[in-house]
C-alpha atoms as a PDB file:
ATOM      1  CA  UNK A   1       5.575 213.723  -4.001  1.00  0.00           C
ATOM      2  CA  UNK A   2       3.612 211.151  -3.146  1.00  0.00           C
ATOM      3  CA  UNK A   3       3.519 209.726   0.461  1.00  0.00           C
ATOM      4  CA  UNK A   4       1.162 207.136   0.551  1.00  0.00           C
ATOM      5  CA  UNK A   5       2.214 204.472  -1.363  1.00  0.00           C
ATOM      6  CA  UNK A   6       5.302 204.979   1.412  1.00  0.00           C
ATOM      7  CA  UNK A   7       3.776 205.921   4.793  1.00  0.00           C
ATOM      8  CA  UNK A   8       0.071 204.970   6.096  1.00  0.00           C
ATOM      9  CA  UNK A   9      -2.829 206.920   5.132  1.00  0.00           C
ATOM     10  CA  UNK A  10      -4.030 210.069   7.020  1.00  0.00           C
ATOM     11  CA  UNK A  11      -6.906 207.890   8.394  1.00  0.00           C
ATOM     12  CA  UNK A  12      -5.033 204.779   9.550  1.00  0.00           C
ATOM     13  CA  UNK A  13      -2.319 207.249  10.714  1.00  0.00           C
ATOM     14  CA  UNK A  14      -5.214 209.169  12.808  1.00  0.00           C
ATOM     15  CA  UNK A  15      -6.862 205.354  14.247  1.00  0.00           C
ATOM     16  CA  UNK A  16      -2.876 204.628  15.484  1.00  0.00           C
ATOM     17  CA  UNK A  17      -2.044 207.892  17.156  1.00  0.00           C
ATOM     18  CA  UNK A  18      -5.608 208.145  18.373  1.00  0.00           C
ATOM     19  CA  UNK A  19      -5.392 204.897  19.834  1.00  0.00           C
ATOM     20  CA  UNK A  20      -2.030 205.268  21.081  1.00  0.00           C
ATOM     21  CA  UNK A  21      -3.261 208.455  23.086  1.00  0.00           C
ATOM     22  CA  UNK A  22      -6.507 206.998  24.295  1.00  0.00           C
ATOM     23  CA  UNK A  23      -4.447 203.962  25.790  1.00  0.00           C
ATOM     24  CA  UNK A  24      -2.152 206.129  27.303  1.00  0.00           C
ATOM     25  CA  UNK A  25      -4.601 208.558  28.924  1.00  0.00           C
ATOM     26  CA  UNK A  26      -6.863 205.921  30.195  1.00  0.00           C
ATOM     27  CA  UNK A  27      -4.004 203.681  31.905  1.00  0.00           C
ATOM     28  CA  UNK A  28      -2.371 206.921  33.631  1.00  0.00           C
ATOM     29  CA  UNK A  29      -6.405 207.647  34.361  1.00  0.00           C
ATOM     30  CA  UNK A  30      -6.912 203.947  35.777  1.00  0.00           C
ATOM     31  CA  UNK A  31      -3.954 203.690  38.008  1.00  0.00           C
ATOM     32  CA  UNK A  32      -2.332 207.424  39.159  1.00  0.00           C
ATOM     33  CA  UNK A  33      -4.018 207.169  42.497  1.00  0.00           C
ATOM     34  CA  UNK A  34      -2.571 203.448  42.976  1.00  0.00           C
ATOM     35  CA  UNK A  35       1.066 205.243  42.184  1.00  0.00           C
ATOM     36  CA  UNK A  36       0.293 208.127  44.258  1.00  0.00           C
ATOM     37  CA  UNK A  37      -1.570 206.538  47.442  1.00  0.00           C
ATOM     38  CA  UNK A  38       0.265 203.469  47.126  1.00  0.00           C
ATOM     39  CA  UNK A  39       0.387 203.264  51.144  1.00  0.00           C
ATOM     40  CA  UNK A  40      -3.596 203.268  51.248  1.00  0.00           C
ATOM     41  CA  UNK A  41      -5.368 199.522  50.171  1.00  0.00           C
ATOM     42  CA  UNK A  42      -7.400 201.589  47.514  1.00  0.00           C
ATOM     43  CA  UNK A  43     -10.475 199.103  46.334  1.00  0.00           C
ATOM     44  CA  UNK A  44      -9.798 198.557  42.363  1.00  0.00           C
ATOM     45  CA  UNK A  45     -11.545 196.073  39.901  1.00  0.00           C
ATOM     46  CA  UNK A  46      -9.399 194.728  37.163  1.00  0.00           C
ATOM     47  CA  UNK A  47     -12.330 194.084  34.863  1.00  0.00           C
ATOM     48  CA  UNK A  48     -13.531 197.871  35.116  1.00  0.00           C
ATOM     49  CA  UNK A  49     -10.167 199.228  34.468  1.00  0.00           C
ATOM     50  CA  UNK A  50      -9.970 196.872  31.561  1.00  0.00           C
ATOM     51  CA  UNK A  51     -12.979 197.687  30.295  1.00  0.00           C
ATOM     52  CA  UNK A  52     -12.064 201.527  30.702  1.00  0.00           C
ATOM     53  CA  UNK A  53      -8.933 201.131  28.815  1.00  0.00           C
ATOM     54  CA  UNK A  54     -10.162 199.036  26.208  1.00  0.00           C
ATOM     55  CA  UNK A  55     -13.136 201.458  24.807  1.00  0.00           C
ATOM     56  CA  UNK A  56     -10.737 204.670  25.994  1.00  0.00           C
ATOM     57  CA  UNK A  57      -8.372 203.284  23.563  1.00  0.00           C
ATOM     58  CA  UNK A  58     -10.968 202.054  20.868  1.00  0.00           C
ATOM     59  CA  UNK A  59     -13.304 205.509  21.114  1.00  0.00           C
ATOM     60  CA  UNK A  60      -9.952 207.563  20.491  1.00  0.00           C
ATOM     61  CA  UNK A  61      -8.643 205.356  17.848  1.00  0.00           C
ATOM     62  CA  UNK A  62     -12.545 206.475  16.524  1.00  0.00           C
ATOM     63  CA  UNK A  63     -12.244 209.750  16.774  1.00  0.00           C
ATOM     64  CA  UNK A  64      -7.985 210.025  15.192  1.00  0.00           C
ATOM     65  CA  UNK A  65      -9.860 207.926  11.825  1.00  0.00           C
ATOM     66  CA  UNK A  66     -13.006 210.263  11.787  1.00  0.00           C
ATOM     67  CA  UNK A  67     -11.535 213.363  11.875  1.00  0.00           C
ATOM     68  CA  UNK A  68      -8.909 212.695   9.444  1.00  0.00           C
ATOM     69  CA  UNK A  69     -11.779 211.146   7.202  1.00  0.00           C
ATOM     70  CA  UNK A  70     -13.155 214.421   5.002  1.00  0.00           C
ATOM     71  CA  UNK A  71     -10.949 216.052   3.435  1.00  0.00           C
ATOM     72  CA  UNK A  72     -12.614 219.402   4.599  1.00  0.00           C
ATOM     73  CA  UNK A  73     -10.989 219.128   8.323  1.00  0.00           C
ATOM     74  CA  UNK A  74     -13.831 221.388   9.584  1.00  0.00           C
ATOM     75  CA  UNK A  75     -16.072 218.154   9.450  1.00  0.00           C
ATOM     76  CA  UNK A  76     -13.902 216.183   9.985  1.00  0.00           C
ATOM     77  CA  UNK A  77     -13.135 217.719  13.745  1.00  0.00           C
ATOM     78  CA  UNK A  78     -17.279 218.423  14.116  1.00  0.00           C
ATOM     79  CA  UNK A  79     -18.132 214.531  13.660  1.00  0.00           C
ATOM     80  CA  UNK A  80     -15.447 213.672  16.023  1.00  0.00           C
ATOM     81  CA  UNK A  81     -15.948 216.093  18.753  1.00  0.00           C
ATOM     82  CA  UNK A  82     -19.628 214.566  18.468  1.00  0.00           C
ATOM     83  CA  UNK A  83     -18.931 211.062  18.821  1.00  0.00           C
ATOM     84  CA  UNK A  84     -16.457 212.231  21.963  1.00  0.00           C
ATOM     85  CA  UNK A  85     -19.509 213.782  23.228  1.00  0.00           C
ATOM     86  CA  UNK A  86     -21.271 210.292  22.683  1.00  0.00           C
ATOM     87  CA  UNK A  87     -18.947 208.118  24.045  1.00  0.00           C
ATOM     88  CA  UNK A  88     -19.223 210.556  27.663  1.00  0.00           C
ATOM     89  CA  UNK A  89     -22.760 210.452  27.585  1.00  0.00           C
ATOM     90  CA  UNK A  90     -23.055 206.823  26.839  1.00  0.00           C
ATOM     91  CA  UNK A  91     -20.188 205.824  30.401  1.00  0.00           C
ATOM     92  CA  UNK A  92     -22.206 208.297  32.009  1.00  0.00           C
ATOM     93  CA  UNK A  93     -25.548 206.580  31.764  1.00  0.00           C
ATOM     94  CA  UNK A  94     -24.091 203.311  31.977  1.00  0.00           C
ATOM     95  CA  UNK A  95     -22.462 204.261  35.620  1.00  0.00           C
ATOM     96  CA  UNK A  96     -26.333 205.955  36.512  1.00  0.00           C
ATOM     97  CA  UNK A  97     -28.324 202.828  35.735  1.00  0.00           C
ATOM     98  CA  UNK A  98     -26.462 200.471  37.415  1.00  0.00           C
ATOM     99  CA  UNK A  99     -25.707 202.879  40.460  1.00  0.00           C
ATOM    100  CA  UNK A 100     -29.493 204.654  40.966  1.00  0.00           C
ATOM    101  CA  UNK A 101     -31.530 202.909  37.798  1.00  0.00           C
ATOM    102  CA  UNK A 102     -31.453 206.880  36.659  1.00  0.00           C
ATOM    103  CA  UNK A 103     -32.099 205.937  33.359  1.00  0.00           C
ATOM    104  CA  UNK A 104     -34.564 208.785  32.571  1.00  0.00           C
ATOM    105  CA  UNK A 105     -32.699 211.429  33.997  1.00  0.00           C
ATOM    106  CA  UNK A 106     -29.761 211.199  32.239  1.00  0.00           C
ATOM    107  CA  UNK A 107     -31.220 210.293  28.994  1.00  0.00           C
ATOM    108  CA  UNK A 108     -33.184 213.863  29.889  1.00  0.00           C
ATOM    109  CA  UNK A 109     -29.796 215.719  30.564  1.00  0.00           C
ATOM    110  CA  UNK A 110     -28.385 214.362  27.587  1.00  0.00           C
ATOM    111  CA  UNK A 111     -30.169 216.334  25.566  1.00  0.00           C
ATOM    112  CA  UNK A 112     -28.935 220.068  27.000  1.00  0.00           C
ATOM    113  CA  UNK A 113     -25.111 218.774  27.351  1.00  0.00           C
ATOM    114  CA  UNK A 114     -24.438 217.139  24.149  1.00  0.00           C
ATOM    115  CA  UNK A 115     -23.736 220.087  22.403  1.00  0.00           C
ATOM    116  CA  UNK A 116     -21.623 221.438  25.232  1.00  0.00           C
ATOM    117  CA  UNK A 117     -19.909 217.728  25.997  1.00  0.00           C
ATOM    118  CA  UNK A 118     -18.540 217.578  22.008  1.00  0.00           C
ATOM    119  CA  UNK A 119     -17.183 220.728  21.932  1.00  0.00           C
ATOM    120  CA  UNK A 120     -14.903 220.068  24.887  1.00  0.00           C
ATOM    121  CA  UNK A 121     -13.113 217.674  22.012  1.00  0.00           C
ATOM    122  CA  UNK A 122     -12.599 220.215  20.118  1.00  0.00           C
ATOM    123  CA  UNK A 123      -9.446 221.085  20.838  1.00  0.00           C
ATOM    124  CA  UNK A 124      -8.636 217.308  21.581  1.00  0.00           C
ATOM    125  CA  UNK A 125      -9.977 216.349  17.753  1.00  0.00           C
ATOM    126  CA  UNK A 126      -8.570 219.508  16.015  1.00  0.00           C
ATOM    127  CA  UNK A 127      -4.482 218.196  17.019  1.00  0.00           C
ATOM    128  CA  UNK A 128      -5.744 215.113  15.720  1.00  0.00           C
ATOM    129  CA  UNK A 129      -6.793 216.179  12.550  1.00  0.00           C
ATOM    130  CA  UNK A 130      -3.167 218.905  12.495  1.00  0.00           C
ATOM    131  CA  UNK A 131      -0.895 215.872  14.014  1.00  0.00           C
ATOM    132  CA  UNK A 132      -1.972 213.138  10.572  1.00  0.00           C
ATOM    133  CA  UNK A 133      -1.803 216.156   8.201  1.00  0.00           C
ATOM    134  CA  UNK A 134       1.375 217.375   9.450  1.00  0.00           C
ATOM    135  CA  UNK A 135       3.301 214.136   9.327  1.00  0.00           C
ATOM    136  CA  UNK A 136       2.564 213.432   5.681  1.00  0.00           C
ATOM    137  CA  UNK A 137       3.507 217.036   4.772  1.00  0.00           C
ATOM    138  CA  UNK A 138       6.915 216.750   6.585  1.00  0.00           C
ATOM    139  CA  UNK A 139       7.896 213.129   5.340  1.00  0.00           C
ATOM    140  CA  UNK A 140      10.751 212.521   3.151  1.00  0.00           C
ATOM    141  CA  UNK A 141      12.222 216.319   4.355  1.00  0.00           C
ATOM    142  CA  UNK A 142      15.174 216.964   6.195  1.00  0.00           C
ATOM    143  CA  UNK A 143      15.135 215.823   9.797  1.00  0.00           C
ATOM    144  CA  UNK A 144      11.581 214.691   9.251  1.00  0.00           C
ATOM    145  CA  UNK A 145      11.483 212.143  12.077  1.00  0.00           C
ATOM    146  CA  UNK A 146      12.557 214.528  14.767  1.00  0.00           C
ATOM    147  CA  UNK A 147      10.405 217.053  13.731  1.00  0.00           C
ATOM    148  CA  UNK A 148       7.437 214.918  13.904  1.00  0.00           C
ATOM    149  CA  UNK A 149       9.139 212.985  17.608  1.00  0.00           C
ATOM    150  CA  UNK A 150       8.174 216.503  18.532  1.00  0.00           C
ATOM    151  CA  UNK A 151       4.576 216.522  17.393  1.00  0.00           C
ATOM    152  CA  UNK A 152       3.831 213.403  19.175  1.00  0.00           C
ATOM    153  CA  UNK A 153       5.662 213.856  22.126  1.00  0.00           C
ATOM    154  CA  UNK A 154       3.596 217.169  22.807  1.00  0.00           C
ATOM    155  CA  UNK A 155       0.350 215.265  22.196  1.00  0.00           C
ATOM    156  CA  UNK A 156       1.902 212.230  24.486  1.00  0.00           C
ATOM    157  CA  UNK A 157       2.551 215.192  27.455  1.00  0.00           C
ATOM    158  CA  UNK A 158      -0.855 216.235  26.698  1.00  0.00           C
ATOM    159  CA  UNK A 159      -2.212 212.954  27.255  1.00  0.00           C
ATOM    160  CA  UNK A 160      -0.174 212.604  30.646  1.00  0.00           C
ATOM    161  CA  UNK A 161      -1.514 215.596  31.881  1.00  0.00           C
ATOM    162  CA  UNK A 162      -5.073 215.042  31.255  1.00  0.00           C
ATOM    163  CA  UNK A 163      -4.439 211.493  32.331  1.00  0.00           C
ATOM    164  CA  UNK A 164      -3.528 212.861  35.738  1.00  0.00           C
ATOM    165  CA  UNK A 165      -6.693 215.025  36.233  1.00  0.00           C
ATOM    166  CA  UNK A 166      -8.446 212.019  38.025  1.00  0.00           C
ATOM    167  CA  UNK A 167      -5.784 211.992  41.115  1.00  0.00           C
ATOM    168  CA  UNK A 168      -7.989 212.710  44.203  1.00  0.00           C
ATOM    169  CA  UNK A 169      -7.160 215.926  45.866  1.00  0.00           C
ATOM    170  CA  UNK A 170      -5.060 216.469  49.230  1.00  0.00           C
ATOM    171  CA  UNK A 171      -8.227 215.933  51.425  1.00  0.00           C
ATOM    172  CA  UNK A 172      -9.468 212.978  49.387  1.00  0.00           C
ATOM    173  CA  UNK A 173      -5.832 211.617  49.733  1.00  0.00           C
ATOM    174  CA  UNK A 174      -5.774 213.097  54.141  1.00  0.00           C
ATOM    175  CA  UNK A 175      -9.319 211.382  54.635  1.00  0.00           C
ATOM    176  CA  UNK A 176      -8.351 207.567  53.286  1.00  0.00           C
ATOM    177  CA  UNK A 177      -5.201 207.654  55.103  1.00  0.00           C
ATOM    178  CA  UNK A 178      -6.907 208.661  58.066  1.00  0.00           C
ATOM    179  CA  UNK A 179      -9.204 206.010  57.698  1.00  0.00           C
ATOM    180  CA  UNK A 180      -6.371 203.060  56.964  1.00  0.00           C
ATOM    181  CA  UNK A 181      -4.981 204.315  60.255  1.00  0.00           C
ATOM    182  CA  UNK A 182      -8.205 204.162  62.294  1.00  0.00           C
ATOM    183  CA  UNK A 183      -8.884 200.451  61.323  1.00  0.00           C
ATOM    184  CA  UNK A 184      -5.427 199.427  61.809  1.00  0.00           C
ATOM    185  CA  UNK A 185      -5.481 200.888  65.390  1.00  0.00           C
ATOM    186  CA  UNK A 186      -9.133 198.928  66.101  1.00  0.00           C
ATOM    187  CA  UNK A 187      -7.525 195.815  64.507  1.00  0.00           C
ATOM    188  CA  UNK A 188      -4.601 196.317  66.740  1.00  0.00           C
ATOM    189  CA  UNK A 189      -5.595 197.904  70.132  1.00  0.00           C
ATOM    190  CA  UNK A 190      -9.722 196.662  70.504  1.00  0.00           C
ATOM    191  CA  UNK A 191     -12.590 198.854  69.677  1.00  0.00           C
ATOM    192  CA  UNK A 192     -12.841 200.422  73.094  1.00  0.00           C
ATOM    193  CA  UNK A 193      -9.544 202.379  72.049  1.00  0.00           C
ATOM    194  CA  UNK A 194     -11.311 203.806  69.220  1.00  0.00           C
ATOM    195  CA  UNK A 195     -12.261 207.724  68.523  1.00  0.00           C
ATOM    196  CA  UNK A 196     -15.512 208.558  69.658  1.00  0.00           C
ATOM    197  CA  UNK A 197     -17.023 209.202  65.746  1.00  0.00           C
ATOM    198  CA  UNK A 198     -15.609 206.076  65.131  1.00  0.00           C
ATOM    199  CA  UNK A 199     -16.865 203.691  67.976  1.00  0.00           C
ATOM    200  CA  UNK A 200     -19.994 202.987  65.552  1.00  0.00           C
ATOM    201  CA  UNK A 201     -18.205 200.899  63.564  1.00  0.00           C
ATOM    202  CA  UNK A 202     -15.057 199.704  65.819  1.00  0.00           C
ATOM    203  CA  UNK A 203     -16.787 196.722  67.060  1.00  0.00           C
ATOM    204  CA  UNK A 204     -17.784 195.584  63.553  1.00  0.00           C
ATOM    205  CA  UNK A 205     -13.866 196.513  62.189  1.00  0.00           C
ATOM    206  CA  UNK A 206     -12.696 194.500  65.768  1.00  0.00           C
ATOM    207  CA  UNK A 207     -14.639 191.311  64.083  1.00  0.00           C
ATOM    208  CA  UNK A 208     -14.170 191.649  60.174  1.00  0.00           C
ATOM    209  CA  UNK A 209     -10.940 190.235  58.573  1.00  0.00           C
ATOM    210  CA  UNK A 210      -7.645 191.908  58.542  1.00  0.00           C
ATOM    211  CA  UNK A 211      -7.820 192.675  54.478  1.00  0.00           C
ATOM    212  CA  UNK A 212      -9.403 195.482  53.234  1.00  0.00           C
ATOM    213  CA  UNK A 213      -9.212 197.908  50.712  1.00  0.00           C
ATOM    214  CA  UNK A 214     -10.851 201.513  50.704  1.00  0.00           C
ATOM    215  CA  UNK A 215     -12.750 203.404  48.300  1.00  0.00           C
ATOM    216  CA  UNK A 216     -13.433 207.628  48.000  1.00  0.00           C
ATOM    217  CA  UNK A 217     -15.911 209.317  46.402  1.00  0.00           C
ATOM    218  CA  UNK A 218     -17.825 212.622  46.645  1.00  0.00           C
ATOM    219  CA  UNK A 219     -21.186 211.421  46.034  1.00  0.00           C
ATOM    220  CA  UNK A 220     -23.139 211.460  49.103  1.00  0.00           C
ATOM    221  CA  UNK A 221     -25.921 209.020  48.653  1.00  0.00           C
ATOM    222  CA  UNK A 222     -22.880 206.172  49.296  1.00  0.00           C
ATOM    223  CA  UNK A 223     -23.383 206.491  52.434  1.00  0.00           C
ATOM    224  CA  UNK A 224     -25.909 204.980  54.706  1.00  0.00           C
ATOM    225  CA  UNK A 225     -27.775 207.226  55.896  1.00  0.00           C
ATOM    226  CA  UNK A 226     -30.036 209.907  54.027  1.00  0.00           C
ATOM    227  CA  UNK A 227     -28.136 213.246  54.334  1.00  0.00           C
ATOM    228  CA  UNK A 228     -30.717 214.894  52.397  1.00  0.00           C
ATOM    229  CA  UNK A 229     -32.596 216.634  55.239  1.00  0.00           C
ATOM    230  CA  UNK A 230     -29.303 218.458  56.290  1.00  0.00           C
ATOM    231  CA  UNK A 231     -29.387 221.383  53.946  1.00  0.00           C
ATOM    232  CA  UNK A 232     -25.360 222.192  55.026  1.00  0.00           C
ATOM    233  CA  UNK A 233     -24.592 218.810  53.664  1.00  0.00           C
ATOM    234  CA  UNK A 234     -23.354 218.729  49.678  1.00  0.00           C
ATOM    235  CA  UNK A 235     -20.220 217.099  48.563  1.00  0.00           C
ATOM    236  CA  UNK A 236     -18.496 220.422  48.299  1.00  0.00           C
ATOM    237  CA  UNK A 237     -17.732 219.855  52.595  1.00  0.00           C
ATOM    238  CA  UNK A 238     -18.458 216.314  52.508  1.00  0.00           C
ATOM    239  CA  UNK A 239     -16.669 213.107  51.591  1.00  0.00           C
ATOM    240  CA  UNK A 240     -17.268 209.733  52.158  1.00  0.00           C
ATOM    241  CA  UNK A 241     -14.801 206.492  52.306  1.00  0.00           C
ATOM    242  CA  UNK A 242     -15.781 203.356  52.220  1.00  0.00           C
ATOM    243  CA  UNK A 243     -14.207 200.042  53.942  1.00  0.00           C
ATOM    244  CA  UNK A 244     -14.390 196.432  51.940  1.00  0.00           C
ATOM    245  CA  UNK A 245     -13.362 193.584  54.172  1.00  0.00           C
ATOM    246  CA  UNK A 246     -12.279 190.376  52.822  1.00  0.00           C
ATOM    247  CA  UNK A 247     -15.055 188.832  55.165  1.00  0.00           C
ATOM    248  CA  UNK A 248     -17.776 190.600  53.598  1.00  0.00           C
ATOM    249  CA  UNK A 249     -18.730 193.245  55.938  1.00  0.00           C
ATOM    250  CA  UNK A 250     -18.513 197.028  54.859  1.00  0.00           C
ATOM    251  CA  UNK A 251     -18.212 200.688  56.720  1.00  0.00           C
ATOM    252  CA  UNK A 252     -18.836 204.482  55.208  1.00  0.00           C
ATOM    253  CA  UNK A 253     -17.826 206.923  57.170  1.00  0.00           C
ATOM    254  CA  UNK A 254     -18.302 210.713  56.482  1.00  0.00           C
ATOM    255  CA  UNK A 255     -15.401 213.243  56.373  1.00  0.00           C
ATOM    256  CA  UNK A 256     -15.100 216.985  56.139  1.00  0.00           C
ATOM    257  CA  UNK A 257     -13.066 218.734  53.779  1.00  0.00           C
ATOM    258  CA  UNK A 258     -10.502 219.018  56.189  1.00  0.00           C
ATOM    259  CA  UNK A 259     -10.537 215.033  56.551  1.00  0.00           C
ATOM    260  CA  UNK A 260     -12.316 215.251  60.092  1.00  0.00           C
ATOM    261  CA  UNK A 261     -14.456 212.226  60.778  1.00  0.00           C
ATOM    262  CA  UNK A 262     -17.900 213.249  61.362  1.00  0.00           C
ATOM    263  CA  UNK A 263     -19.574 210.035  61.566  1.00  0.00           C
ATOM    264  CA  UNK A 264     -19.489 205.973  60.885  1.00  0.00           C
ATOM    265  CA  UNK A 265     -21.971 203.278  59.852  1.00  0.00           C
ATOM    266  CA  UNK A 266     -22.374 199.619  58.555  1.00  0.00           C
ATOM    267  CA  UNK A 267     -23.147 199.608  55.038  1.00  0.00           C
ATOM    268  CA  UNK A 268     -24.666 197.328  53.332  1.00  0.00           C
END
């Protein structure tokens, strides 16, 4: 029997389910903590979730067309594990040189994690390469579509699932809410009513405008202040949330992993 002159070719039917996945993973990836902490003004910016989407969706339509390429799937799940590996390295060093200008040190580390960075798609590439060929093996047989709604809905759950690995944890999720509540009390009750580790910033909070939106992240150079000297310090009991107001002014303050405040300053 022959299949393609009726359904798409194992390559275009790789690009459209590898595509399909990659859109799905990176829009779950872009928004779950918006669902989740939906009472917390998270910061977001359209354009980089675009732009996260668009080449999630374009590198895994990449990978679904390359691996079902050769028709010795071995290769086929090699080259696309690689350019998986590519496509992390090359976000990765984009985020370092505009963040730090770290050009050299990634480009460095690049070289020692490649190997390991592709053969985390292994697995990813492999169902890939199994999903394409097992469609066109299964068409025209009896019950054919369900059999294959199977196939894709396990890859779709799988897609879900890895989508949702980016939600921040409990004390990521206790330490902005903390924060919201801190700057709405200043905003409605005066700095002078404010928690001791927070007084550094009331007066500024006090003065900015009533918008705001609040970003997390574990890296510790966000904030202000060198914590490098501190040898106790690392991200593993540190985390730091940042405060955007509408009027332009900005606050980091520095949180333990049990979301207690340690300390507040202006940011730049």
């Amino acid at each position: 029997m022959n299949v393609s002159r009726k359904y798409p070719s194992r390559r275009m039917l790789g690009l459209w389910v590898g595509a399909g996945l990659g859109f799905l993973y990176s829009l779950i990836a872009a928004t779950i903590n918006l669902i989740f902490i939906h009472d917390v003004p998270l910061y977001i910016s359209p354009e980089l979730i675009l732009n996260q989407i668009f080449w999630a969706t374009v590198a895994a339509g990449l990978m679904g067309f390359i691996v079902n390429w050769p028709e010795a799937g071995f290769l086929g799940v090699l080259a696309a594990s690689f350019l998986g590996g590519i496509t992390i390295f090359l976000e990765t060093l984009l985020r370092a040189v505009q963040a730090y200008g770290s050009f050299g040190l990634v480009l460095v580390t690049f070289v020692y994690m490649i190997l390991p960075m592709a053969a985390l798609f292994i697995p990813l590439t492999a169902l890939l390469r199994w999903a394409g060929g097992y469609f066109l093996q299964i068409a025209d047989q009896p019950w054919w579509v369900w059999r294959s709604l199977r196939v894709y809905l396990f890859l779709i759950a799988i897609a879900v699932i890895l989508g949702s690995m980016p939600l921040y944890s409990s004390e990521a999720r206790s330490s902005l809410r903390k924060m919201d509540a801190m700057i709405k009390h200043v905003q409605d009750f005066g700095p002078d009513d404010a928690s001791w580790a927070f007084r550094t910033v009331a007066e500024t909070v006090s003065q900015a405008d009533d918008n705001y939106s609040l970003e997390w992240t574990d890296d510790l150079r966000r904030f202000p202040y060198s914590l490098v000297e501190e040898g106790s310090y690392s991200s593993a009991t540190l985390q730091v949330v940042l405060a955007y107001f509408d009027s332009g002014e900005t606050i980091a303050c520095l949180f333990g992993s049990d979301a207690t405040l340690n300390l507040c300053a202006q940011a730049k």
